[in-house]
PDB file of N, CA and C in Angstrom:
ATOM      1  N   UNK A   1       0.828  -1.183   0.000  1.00  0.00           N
ATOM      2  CA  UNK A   1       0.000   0.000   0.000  1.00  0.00           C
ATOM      3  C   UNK A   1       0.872   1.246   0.000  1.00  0.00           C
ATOM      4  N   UNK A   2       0.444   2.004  -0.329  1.00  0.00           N
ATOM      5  CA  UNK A   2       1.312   3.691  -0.390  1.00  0.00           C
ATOM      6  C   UNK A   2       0.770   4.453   0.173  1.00  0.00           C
ATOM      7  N   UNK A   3       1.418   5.214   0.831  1.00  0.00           N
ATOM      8  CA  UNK A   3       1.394   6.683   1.250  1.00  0.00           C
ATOM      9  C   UNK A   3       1.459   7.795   0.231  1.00  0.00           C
ATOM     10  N   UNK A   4       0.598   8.381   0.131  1.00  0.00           N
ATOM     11  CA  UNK A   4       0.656   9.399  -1.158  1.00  0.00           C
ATOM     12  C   UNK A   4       1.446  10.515  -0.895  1.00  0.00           C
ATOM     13  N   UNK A   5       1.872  10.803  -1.655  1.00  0.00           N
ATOM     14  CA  UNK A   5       2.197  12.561  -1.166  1.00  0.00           C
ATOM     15  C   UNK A   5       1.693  14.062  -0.824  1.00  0.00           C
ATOM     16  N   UNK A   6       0.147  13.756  -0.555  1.00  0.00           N
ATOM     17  CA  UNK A   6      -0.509  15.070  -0.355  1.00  0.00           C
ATOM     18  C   UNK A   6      -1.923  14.097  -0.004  1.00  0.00           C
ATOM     19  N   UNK A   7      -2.563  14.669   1.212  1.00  0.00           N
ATOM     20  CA  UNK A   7      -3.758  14.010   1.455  1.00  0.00           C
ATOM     21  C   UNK A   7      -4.862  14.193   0.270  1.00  0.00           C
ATOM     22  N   UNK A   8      -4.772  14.900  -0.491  1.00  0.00           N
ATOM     23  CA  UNK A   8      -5.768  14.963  -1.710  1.00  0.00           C
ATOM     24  C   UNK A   8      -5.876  14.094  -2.569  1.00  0.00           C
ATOM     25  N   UNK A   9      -4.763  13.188  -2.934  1.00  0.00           N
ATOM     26  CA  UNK A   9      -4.165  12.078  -3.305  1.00  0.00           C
ATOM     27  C   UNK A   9      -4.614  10.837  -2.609  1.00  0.00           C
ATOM     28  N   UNK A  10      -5.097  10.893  -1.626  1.00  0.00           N
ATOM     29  CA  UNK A  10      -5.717   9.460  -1.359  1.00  0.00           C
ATOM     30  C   UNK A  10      -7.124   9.171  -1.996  1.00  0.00           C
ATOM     31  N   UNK A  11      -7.540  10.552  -2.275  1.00  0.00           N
ATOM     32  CA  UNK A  11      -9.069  10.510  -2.947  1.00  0.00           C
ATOM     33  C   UNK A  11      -8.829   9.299  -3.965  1.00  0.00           C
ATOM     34  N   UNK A  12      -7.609   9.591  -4.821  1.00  0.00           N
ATOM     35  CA  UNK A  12      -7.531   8.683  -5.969  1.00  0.00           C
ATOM     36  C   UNK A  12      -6.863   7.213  -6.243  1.00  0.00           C
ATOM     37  N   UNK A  13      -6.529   6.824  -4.764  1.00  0.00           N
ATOM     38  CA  UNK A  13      -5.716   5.970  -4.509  1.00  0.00           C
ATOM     39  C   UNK A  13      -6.119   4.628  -3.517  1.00  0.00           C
ATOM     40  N   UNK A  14      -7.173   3.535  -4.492  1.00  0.00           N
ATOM     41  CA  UNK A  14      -7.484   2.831  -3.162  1.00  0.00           C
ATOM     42  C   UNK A  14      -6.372   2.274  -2.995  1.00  0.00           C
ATOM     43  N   UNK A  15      -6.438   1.542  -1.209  1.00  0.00           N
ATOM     44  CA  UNK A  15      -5.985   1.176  -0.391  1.00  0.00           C
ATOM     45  C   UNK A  15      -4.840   2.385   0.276  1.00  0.00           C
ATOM     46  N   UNK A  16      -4.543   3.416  -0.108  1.00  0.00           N
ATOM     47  CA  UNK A  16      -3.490   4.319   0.484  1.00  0.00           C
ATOM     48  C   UNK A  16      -3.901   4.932   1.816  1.00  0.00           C
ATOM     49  N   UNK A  17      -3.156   5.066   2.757  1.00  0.00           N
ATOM     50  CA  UNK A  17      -3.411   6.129   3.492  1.00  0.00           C
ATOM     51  C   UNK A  17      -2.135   6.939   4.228  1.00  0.00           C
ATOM     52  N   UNK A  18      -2.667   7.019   5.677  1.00  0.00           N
ATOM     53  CA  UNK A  18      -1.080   7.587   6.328  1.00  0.00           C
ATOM     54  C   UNK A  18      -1.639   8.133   7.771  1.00  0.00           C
ATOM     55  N   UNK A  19      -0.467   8.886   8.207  1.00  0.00           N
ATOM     56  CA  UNK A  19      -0.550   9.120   9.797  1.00  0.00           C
ATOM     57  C   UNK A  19      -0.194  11.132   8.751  1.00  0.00           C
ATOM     58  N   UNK A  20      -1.226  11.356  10.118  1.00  0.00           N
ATOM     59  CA  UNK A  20      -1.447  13.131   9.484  1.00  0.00           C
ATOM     60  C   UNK A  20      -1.804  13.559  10.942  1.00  0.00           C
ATOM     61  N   UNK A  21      -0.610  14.571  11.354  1.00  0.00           N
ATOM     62  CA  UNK A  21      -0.945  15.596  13.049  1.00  0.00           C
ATOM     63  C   UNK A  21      -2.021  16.316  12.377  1.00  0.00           C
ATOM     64  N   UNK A  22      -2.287  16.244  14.204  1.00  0.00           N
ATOM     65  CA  UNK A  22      -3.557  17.234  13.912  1.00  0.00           C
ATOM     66  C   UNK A  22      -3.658  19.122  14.078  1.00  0.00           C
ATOM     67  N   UNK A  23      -2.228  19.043  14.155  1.00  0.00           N
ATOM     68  CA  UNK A  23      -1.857  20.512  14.159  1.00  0.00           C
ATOM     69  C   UNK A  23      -0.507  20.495  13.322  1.00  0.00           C
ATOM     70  N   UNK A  24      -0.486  21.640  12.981  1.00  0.00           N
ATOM     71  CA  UNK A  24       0.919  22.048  12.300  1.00  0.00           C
ATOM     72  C   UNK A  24       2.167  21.611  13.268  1.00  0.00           C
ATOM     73  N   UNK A  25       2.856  20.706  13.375  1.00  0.00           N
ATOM     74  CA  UNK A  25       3.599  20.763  14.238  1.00  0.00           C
ATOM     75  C   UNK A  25       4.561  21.902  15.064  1.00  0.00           C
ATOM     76  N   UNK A  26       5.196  22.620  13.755  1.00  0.00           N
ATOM     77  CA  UNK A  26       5.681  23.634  13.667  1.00  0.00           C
ATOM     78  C   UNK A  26       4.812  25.005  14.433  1.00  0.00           C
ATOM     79  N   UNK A  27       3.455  24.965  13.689  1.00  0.00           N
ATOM     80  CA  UNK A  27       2.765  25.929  14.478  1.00  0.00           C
ATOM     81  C   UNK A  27       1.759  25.830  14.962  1.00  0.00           C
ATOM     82  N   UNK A  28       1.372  25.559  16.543  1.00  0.00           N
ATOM     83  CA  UNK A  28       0.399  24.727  16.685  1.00  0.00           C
ATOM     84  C   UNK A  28      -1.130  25.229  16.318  1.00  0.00           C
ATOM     85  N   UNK A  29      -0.919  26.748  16.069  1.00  0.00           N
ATOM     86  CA  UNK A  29      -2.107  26.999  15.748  1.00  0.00           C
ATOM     87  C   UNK A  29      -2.517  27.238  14.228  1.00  0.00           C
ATOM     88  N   UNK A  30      -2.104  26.334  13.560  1.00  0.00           N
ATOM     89  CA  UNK A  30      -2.259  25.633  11.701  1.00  0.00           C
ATOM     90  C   UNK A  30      -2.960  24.780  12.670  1.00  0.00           C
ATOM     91  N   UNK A  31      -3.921  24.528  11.891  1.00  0.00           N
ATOM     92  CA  UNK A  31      -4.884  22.876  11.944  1.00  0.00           C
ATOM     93  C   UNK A  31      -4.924  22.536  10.436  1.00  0.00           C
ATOM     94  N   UNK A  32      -4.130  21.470  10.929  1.00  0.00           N
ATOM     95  CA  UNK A  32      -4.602  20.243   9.845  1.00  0.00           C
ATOM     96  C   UNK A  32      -6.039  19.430   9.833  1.00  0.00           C
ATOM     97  N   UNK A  33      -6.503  19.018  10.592  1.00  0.00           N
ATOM     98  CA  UNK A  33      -8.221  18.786  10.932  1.00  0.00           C
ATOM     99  C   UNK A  33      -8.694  19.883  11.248  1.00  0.00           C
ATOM    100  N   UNK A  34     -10.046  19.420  10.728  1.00  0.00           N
ATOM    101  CA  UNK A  34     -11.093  20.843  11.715  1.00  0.00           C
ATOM    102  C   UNK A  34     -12.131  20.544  11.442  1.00  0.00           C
ATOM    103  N   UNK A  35     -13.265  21.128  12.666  1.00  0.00           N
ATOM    104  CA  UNK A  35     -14.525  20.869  12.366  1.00  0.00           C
ATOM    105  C   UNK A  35     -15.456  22.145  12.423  1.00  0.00           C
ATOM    106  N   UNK A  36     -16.307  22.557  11.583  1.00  0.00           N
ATOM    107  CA  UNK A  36     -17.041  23.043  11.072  1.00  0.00           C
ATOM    108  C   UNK A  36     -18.249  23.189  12.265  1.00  0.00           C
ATOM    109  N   UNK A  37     -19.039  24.365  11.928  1.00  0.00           N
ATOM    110  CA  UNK A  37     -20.037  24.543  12.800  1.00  0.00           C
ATOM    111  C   UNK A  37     -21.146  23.952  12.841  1.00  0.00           C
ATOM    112  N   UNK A  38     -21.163  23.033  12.456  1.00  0.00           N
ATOM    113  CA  UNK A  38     -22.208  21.760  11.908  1.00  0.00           C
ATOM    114  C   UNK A  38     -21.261  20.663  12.378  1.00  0.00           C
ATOM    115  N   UNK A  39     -20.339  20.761  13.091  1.00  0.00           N
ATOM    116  CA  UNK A  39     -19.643  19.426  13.666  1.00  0.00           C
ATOM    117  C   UNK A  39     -19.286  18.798  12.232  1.00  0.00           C
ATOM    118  N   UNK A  40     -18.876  18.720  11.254  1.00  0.00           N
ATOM    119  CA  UNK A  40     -18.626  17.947  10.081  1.00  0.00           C
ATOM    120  C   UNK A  40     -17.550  18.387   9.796  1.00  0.00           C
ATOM    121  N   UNK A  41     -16.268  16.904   9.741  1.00  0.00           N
ATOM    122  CA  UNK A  41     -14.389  17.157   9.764  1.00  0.00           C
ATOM    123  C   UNK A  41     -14.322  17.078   8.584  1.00  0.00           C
ATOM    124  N   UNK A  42     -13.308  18.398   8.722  1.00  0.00           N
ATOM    125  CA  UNK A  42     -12.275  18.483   7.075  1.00  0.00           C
ATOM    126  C   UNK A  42     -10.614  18.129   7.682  1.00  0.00           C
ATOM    127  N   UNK A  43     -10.290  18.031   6.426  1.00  0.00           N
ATOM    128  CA  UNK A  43      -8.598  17.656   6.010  1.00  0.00           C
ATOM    129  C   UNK A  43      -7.805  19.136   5.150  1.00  0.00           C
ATOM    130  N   UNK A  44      -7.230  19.797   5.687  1.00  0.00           N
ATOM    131  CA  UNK A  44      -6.278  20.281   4.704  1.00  0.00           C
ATOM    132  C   UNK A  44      -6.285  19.586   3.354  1.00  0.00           C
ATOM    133  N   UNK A  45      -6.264  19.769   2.194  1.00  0.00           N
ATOM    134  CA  UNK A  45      -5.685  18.767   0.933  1.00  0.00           C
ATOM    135  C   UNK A  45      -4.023  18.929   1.040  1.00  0.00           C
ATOM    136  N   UNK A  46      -3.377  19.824   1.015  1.00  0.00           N
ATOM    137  CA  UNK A  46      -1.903  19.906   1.294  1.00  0.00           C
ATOM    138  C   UNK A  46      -1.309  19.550   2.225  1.00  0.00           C
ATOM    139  N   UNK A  47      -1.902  18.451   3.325  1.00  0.00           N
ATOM    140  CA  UNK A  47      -0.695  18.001   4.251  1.00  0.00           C
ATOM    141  C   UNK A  47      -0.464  16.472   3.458  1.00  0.00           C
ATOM    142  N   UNK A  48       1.184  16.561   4.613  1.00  0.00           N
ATOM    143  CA  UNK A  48       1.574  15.641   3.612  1.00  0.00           C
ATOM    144  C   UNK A  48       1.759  14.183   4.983  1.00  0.00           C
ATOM    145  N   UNK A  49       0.737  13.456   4.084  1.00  0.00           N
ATOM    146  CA  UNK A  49       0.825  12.208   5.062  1.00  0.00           C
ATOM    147  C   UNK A  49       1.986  11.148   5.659  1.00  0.00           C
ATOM    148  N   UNK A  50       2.650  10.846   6.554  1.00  0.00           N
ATOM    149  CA  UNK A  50       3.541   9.979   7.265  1.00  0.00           C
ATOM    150  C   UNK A  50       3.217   8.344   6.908  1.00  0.00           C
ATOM    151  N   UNK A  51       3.746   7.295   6.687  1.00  0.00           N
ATOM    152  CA  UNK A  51       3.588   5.953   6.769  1.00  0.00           C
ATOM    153  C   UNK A  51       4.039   5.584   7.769  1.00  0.00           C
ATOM    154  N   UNK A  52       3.106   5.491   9.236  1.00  0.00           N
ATOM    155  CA  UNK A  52       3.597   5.521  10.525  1.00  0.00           C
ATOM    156  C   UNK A  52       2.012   5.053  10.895  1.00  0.00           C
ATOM    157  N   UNK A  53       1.567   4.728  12.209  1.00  0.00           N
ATOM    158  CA  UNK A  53       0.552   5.189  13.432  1.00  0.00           C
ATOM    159  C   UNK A  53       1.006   6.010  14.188  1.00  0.00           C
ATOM    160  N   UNK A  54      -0.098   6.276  14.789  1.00  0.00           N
ATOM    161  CA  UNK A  54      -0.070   7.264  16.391  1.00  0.00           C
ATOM    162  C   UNK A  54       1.305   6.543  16.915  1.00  0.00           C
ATOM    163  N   UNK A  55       1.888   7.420  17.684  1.00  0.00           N
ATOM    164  CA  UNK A  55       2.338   7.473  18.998  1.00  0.00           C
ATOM    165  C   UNK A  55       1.538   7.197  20.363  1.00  0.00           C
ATOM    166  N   UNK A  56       1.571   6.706  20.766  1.00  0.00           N
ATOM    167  CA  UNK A  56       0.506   6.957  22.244  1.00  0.00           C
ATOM    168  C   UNK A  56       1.698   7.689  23.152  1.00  0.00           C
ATOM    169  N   UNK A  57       2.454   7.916  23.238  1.00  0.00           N
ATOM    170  CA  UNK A  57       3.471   8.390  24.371  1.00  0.00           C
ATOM    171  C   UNK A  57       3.358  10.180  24.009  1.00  0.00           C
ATOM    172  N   UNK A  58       2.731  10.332  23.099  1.00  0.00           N
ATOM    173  CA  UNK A  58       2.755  11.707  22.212  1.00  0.00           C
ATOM    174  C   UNK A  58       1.423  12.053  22.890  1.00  0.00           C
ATOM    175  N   UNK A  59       1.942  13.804  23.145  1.00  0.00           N
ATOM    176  CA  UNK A  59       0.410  14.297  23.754  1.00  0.00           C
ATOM    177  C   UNK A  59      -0.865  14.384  23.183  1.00  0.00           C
ATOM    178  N   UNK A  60       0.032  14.991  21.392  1.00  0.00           N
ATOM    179  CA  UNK A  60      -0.936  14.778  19.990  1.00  0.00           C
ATOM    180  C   UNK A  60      -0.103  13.791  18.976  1.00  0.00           C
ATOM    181  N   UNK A  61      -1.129  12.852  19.764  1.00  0.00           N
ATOM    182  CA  UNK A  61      -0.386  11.194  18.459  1.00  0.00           C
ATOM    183  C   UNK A  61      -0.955  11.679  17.503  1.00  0.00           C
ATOM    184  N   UNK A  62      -1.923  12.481  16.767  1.00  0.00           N
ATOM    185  CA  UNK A  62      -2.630  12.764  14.665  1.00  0.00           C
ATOM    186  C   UNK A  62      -3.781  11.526  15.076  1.00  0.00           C
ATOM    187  N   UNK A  63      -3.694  11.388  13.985  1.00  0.00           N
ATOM    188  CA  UNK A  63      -4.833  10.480  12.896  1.00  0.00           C
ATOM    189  C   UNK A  63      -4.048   9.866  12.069  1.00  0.00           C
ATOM    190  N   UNK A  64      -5.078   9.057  10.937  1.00  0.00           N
ATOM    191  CA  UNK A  64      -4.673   8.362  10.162  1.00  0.00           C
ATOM    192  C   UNK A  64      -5.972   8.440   9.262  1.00  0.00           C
ATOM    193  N   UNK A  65      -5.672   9.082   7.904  1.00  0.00           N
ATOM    194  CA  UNK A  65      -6.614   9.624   7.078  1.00  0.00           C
ATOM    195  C   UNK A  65      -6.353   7.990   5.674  1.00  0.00           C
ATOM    196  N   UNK A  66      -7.342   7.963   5.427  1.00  0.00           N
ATOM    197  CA  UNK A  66      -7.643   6.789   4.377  1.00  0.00           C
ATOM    198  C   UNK A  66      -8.543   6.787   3.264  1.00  0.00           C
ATOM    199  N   UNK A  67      -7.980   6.095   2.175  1.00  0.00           N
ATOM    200  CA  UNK A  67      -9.093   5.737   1.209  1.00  0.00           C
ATOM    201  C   UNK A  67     -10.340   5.313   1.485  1.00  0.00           C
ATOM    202  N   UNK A  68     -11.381   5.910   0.759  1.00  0.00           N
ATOM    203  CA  UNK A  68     -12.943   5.072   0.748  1.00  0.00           C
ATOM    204  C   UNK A  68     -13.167   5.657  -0.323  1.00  0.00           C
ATOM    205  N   UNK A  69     -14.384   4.639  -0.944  1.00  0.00           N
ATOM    206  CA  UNK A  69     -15.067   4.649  -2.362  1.00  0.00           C
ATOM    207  C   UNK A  69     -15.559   6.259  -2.087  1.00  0.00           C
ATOM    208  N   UNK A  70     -15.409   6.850  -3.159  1.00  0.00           N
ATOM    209  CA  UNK A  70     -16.101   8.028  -2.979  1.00  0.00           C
ATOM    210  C   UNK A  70     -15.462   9.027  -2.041  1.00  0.00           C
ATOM    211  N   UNK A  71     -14.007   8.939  -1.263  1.00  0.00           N
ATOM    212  CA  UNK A  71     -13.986  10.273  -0.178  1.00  0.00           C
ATOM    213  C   UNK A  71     -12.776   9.554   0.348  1.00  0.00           C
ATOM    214  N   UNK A  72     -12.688  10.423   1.672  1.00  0.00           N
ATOM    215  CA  UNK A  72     -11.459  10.135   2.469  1.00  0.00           C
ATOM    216  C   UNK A  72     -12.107   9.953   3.697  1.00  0.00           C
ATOM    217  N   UNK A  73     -11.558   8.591   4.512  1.00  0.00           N
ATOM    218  CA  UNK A  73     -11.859   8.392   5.917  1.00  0.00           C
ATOM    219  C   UNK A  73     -10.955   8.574   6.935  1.00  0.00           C
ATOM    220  N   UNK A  74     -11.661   8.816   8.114  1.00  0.00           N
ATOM    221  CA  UNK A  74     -10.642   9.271   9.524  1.00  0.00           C
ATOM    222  C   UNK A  74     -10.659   8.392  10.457  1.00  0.00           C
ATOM    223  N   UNK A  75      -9.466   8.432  11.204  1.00  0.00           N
ATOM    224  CA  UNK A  75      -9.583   7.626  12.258  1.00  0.00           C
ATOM    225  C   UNK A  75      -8.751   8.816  13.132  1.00  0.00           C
ATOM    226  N   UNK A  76      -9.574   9.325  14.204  1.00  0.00           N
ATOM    227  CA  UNK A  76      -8.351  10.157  15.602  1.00  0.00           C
ATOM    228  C   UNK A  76      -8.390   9.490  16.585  1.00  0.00           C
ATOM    229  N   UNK A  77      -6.818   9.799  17.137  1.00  0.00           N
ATOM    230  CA  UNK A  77      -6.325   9.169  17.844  1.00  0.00           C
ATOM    231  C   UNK A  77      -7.342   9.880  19.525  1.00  0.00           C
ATOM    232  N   UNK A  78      -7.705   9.065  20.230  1.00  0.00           N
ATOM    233  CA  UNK A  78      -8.675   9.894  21.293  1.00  0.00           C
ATOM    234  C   UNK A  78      -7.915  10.903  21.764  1.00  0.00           C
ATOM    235  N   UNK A  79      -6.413  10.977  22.377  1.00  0.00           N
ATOM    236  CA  UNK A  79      -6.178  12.058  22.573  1.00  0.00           C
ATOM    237  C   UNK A  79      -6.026  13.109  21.753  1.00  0.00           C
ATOM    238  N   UNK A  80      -6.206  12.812  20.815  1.00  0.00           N
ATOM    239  CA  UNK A  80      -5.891  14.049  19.698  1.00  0.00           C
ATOM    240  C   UNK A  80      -7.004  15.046  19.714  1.00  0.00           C
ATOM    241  N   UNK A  81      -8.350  14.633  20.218  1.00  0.00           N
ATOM    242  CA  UNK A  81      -9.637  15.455  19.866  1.00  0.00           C
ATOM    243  C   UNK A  81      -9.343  16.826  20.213  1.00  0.00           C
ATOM    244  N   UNK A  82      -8.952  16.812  21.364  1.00  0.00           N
ATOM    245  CA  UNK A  82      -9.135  17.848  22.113  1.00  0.00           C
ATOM    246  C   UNK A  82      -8.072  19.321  21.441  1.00  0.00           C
ATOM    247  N   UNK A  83      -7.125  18.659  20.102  1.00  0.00           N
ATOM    248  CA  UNK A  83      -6.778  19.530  19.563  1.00  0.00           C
ATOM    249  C   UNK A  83      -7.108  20.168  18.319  1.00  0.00           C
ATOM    250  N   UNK A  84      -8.561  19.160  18.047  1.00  0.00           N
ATOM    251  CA  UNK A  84      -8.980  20.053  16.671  1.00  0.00           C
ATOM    252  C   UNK A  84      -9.290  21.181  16.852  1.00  0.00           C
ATOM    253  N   UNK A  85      -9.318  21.552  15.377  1.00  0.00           N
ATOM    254  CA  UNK A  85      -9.076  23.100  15.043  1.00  0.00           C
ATOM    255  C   UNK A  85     -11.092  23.287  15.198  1.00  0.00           C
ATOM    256  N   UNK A  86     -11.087  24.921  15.079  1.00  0.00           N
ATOM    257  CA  UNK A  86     -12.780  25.027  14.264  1.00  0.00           C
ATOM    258  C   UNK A  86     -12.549  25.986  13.660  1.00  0.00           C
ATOM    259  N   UNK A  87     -13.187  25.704  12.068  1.00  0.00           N
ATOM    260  CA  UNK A  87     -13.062  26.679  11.142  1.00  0.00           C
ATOM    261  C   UNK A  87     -14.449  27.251  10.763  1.00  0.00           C
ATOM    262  N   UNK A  88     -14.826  27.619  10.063  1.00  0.00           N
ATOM    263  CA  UNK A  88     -16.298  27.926   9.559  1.00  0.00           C
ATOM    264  C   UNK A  88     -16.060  27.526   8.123  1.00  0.00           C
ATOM    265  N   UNK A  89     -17.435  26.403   7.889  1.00  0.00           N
ATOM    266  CA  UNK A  89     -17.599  25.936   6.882  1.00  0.00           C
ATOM    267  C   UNK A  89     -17.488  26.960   5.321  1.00  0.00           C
ATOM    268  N   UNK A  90     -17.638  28.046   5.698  1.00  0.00           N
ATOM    269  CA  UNK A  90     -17.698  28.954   4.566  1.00  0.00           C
ATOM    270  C   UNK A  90     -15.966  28.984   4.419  1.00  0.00           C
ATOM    271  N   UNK A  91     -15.345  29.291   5.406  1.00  0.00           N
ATOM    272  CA  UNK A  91     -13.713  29.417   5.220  1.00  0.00           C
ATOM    273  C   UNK A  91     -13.493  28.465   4.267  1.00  0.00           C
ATOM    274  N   UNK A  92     -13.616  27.027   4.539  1.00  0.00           N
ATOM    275  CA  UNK A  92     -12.917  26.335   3.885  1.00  0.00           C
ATOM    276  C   UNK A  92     -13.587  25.425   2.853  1.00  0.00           C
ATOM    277  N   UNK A  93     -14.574  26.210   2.421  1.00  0.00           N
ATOM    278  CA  UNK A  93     -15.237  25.598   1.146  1.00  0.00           C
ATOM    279  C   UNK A  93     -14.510  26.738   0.257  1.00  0.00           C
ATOM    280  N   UNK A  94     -14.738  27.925   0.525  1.00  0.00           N
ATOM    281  CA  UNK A  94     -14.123  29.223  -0.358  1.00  0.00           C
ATOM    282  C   UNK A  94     -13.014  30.254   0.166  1.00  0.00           C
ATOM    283  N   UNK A  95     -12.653  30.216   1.326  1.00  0.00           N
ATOM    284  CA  UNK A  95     -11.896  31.043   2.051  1.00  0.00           C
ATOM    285  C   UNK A  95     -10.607  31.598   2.132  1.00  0.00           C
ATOM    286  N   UNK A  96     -10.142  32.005   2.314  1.00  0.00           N
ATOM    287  CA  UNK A  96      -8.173  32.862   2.146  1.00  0.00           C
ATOM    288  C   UNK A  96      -7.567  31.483   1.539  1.00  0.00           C
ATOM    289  N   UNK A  97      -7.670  29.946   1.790  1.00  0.00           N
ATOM    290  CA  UNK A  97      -7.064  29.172   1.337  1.00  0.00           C
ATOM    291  C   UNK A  97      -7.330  28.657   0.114  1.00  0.00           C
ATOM    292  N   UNK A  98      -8.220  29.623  -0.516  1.00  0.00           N
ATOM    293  CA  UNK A  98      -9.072  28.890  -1.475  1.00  0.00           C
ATOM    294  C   UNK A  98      -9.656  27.487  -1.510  1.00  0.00           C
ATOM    295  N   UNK A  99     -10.869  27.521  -2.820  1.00  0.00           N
ATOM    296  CA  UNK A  99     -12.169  26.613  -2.904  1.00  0.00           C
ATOM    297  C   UNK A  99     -11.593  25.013  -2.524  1.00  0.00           C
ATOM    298  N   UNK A 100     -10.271  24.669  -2.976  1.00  0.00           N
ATOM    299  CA  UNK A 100     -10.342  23.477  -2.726  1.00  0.00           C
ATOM    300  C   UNK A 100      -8.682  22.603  -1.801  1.00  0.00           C
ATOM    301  N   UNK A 101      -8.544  23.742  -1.118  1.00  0.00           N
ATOM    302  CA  UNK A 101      -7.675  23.683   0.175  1.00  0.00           C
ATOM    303  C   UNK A 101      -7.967  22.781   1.844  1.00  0.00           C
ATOM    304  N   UNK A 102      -9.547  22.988   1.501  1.00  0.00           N
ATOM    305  CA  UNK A 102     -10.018  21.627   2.496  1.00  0.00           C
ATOM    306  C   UNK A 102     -10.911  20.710   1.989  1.00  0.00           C
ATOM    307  N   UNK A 103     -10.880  19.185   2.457  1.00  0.00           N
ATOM    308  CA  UNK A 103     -11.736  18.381   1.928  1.00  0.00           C
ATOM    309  C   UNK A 103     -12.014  17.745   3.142  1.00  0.00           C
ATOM    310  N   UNK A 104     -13.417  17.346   2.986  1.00  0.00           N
ATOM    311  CA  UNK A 104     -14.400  17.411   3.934  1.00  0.00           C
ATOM    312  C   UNK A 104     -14.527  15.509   4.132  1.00  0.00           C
ATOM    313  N   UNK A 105     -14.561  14.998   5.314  1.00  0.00           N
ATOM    314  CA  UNK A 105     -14.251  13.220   5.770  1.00  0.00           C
ATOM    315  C   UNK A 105     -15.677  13.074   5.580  1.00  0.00           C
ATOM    316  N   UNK A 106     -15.307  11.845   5.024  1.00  0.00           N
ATOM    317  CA  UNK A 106     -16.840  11.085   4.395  1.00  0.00           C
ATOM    318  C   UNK A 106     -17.503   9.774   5.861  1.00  0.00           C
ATOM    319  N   UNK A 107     -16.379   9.870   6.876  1.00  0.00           N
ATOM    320  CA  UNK A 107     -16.275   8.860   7.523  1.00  0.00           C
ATOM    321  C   UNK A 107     -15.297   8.666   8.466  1.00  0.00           C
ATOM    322  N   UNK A 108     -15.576   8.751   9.428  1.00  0.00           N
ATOM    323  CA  UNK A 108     -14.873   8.316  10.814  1.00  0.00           C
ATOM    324  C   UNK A 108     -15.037   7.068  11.844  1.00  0.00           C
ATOM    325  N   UNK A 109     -13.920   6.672  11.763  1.00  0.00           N
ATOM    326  CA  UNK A 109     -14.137   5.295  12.669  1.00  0.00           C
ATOM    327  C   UNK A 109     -13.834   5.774  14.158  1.00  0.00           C
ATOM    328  N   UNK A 110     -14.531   4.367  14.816  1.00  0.00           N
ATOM    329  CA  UNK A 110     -13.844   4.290  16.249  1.00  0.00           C
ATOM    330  C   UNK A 110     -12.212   3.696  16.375  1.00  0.00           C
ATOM    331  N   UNK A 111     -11.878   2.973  15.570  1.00  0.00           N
ATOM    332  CA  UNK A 111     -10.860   1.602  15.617  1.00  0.00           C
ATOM    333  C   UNK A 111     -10.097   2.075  13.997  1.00  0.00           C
ATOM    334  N   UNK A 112      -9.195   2.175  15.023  1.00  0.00           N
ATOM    335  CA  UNK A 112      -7.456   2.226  13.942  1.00  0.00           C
ATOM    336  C   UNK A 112      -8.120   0.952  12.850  1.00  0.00           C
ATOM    337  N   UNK A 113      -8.337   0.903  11.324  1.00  0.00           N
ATOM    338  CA  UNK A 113      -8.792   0.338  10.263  1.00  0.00           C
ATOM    339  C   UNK A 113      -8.125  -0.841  10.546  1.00  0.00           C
ATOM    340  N   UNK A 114      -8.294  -2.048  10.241  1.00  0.00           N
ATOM    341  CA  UNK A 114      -7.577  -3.068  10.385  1.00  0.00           C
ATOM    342  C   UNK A 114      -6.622  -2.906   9.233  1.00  0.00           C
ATOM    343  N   UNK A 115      -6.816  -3.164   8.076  1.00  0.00           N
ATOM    344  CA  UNK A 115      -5.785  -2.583   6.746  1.00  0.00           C
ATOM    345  C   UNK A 115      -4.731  -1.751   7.162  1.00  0.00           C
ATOM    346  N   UNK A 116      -5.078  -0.676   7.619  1.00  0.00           N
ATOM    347  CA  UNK A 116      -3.784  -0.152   8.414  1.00  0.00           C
ATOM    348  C   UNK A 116      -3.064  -0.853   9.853  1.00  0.00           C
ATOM    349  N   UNK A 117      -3.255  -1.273  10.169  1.00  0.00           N
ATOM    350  CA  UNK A 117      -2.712  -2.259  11.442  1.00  0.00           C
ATOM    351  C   UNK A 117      -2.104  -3.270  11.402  1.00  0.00           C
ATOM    352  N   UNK A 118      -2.684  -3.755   9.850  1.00  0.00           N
ATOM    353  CA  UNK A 118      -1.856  -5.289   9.274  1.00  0.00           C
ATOM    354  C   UNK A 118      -0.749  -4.568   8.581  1.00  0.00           C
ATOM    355  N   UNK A 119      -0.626  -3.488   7.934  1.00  0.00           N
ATOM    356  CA  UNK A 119       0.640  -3.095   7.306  1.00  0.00           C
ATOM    357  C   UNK A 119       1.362  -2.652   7.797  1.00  0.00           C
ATOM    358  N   UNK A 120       1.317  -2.178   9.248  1.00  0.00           N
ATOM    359  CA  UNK A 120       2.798  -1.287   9.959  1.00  0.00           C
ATOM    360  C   UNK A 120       3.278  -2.696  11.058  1.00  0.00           C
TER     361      UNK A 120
END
């Protein structure tokens, strides 16, 4: 399986995924996730995904963003919640980052995907 080079890239790529922080590492106040005022998670399209899992020893172990028919699925790590971002759905459908700078999760699990668990 592959790790793509830009989370926008898994749209087109079954079986791909990766490990993606949930903040800019660098700056913690970049969000790479975020949720919308309707509670409904987006993805940056420009981060660039890790071929790794969480950390658990990490305060923010990320996620792990994945292929699905039709979209991209999430899995966060539980401690990670508490660092999503909130954007307003208008920002990041059309906003300073332009129209197609966030893409919106079709699907969130409870449980790290098995597909990803058998490959690391």
């Amino acid at each position: 399986m592959a790790c793509p080079p830009r989370v926008e890239a898994v749209l087109h790529q079954p079986g791909s995924w990766g490990w993606i922080p949930v903040t800019d590492i660098a700056q913690l106040r970049t969000f790479v996730l975020a949720h919308d005022e309707e509670g409904y998670l987006w993805v940056k399209a420009a981060a660039v995904p890790t071929y790794r899992v969480p950390n658990e020893s990490d305060e923010i172990p990320g996620a792990i963003v994945f292929h699905l028919d039709g979209g991209i699925g999430l899995w966060v790590h539980p401690k990670s919640y508490k660092r999503l971002g909130s954007r307003s759905r208008t920002d990041m459908q059309s906003g300073p980052d332009g129209p197609d700078a966030w893409i919106p999760i079709n699907e969130v699990t409870d449980e790290l995907p098995a597909f990803v668990a058998k490959s690391c």
